[in-house]
C-alpha atoms as a PDB file:
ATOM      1  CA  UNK A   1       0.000   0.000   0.000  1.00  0.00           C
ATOM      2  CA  UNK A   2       1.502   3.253  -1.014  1.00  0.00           C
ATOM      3  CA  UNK A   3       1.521   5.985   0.956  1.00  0.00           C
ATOM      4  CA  UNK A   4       2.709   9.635   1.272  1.00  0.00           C
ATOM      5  CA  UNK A   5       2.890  12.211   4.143  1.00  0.00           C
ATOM      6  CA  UNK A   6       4.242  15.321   3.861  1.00  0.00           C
ATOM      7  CA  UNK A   7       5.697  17.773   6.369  1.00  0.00           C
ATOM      8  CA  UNK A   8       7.631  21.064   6.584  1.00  0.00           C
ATOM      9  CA  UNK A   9       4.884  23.536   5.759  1.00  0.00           C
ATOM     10  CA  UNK A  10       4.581  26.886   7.351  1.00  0.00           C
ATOM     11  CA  UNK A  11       4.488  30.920   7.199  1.00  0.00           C
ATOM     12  CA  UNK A  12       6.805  32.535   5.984  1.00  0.00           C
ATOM     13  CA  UNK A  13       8.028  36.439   5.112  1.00  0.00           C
ATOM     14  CA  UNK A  14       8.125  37.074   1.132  1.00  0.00           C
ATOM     15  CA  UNK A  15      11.691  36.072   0.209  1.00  0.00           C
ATOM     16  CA  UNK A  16      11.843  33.473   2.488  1.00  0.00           C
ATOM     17  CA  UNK A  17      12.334  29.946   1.783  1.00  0.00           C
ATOM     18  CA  UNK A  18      10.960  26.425   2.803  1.00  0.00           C
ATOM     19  CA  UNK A  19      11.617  23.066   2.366  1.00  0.00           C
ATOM     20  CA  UNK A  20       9.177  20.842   1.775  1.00  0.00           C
ATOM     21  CA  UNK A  21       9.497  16.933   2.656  1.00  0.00           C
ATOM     22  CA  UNK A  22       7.372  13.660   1.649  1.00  0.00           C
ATOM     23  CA  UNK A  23       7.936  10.519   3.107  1.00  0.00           C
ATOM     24  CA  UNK A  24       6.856   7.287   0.782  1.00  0.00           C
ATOM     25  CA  UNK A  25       6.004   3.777   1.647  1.00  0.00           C
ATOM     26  CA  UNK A  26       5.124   1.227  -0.190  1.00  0.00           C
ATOM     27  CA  UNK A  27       6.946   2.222  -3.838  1.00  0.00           C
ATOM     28  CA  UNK A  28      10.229   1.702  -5.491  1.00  0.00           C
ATOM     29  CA  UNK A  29      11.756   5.115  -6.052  1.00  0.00           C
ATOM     30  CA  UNK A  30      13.736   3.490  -9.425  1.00  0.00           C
ATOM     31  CA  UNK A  31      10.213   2.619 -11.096  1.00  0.00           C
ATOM     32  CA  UNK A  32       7.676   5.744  -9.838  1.00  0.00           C
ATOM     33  CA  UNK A  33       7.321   9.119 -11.407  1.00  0.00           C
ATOM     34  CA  UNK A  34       7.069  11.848  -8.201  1.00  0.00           C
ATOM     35  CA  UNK A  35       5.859  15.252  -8.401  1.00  0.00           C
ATOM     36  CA  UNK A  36       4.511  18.183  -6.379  1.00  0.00           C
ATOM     37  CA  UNK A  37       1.225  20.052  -6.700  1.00  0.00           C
ATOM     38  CA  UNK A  38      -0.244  22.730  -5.316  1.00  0.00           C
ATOM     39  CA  UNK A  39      -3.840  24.083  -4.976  1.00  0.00           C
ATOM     40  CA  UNK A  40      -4.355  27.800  -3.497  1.00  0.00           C
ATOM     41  CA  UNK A  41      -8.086  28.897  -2.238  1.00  0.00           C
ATOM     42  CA  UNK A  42     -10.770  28.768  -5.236  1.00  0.00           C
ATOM     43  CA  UNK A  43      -8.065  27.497  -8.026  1.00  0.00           C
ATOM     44  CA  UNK A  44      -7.612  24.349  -9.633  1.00  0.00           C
ATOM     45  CA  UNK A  45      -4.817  22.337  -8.738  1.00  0.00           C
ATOM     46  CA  UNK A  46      -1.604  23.073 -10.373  1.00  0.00           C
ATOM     47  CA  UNK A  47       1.479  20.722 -11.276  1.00  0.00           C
ATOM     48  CA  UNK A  48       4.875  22.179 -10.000  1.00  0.00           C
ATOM     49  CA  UNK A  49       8.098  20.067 -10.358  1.00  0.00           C
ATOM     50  CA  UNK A  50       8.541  16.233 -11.108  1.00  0.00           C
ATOM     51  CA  UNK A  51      11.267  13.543 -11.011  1.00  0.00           C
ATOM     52  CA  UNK A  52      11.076  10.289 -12.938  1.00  0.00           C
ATOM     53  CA  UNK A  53      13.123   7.355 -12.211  1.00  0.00           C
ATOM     54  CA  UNK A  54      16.033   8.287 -14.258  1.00  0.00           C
ATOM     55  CA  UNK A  55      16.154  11.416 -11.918  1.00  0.00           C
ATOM     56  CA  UNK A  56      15.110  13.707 -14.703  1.00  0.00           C
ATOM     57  CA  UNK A  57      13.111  16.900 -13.648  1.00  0.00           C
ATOM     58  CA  UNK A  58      10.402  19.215 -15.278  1.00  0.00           C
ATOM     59  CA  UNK A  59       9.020  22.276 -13.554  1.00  0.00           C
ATOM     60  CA  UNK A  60       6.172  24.551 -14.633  1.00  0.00           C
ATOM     61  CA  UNK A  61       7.158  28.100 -15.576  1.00  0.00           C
ATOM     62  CA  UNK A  62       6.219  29.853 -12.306  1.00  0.00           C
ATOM     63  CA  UNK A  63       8.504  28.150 -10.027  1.00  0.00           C
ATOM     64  CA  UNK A  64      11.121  27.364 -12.936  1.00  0.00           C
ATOM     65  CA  UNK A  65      14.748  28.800 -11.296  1.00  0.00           C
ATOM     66  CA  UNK A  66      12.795  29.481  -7.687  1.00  0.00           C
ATOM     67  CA  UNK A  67      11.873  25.622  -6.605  1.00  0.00           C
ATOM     68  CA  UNK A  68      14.056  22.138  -6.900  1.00  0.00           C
ATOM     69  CA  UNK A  69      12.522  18.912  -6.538  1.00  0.00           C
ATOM     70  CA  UNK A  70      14.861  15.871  -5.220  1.00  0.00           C
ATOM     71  CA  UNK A  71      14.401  12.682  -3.819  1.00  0.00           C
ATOM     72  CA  UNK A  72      16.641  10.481  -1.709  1.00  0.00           C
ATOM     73  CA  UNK A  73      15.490   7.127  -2.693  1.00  0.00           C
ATOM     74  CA  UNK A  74      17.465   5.244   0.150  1.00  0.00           C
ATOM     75  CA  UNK A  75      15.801   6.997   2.586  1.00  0.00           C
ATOM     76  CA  UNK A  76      12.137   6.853   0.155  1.00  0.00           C
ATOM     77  CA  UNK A  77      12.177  10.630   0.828  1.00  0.00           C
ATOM     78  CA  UNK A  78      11.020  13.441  -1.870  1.00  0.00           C
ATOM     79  CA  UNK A  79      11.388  16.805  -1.509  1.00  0.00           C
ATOM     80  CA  UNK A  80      10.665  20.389  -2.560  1.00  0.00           C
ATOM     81  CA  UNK A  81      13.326  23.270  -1.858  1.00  0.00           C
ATOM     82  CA  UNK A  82      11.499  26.929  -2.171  1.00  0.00           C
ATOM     83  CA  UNK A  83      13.048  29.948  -2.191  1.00  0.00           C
ATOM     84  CA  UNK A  84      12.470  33.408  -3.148  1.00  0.00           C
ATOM     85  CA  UNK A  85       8.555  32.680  -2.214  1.00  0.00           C
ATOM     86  CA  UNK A  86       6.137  35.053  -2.696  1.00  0.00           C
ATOM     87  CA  UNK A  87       2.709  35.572  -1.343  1.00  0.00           C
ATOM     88  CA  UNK A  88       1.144  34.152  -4.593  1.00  0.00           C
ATOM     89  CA  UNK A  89       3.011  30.819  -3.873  1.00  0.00           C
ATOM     90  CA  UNK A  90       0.269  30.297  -0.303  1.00  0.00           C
ATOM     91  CA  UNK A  91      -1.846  27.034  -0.848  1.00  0.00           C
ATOM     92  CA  UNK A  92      -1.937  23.672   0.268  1.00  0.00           C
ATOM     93  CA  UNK A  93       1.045  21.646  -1.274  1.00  0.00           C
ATOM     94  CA  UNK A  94       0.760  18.049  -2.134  1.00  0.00           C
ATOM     95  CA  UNK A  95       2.838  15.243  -2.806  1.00  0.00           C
ATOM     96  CA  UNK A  96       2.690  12.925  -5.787  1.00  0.00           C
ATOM     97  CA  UNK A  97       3.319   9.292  -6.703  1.00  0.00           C
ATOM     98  CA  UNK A  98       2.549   7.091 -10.168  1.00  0.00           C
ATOM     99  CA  UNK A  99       3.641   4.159 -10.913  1.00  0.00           C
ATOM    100  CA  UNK A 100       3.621   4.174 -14.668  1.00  0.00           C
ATOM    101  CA  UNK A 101       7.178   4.814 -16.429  1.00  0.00           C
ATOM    102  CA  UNK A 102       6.840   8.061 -18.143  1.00  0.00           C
ATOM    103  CA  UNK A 103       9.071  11.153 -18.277  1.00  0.00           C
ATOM    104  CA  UNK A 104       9.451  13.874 -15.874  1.00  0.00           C
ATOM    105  CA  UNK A 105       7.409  16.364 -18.981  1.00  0.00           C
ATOM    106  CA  UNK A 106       5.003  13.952 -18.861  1.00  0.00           C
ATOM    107  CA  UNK A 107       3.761  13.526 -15.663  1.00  0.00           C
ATOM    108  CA  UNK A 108       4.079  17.432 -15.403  1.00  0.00           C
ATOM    109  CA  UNK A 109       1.495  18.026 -18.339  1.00  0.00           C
ATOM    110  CA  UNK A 110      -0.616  14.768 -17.546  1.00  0.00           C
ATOM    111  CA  UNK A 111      -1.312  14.898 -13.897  1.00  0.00           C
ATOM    112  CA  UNK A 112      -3.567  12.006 -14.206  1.00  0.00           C
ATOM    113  CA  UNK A 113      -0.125   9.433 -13.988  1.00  0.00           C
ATOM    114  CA  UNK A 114      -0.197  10.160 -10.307  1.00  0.00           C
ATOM    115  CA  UNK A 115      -2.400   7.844  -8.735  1.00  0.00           C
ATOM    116  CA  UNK A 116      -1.354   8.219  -5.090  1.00  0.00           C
ATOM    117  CA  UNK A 117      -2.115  11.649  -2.794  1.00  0.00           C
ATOM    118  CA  UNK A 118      -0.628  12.945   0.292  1.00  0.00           C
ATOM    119  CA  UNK A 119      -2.851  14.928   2.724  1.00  0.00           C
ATOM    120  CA  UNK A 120      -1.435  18.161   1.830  1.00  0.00           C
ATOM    121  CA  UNK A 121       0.682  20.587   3.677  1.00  0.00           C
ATOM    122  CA  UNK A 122      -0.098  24.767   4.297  1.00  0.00           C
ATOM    123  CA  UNK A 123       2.336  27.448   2.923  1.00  0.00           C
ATOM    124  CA  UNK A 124       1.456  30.745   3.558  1.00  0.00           C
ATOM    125  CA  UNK A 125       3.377  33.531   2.204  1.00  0.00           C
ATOM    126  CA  UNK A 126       2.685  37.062   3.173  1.00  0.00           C
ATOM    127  CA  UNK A 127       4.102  39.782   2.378  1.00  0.00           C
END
């Protein structure tokens, strides 16, 4: 059974940074496709940064530069470095997991590979 918690959500000043962890059980980090997500009050959730099993990574434009996704797969760990956030970055961020075998531009543009959910973690940014 596969599952993901996350952890190290917070407030924080604009220009600060976070870093967001997810701890996995019950995948093989060599054969999943990770990602984070995000959903902020009355929007639709949006993809932010993925790693596929050949550690490749994809981020979406807003974060591209600001955010790195990594994963230490002896530990089953993934996480999400932030920095330079800004109040437009608060929401509820999620963890990811799919076990098909597609590329990190993939599963960032078809968020339907990710079949497993964490519960979500609170950033708040203010200014």
């Amino acid at each position: 059974q596969v599952q993901l918690v996350e952890s190290g959500g917070g407030s924080v000043q604009s220009g600060g940074s976070l870093r967001l962890s997810c701890a996995a059980s019950g995948v093989s980090p060599g054969s999943y496709i990770f990602g984070w997500f995000r959903q902020a009050l009355g929007k639709e959730r949006e993809a932010l940064a993925t790693i596929d099993s050949d550690a490749m990574t994809s981020y979406t434009d807003s974060v591209k530069g600001r955010f790195t996704i990594s994963q230490d797969n002896v530990n089953n760990m993934l996480y999400l470095q932030m920095n330079g956030l800004k109040p437009e970055d608060t929401a509820i961020y999620y963890c990811a997991a799919g076990a098909d075998a597609v590329g990190a531009w993939y599963g960032l543009t078809q968020p339907s590979v990710f079949h497993y959910w964490g519960q979500g973690t609170q950033v708040t940014v203010f200014a």
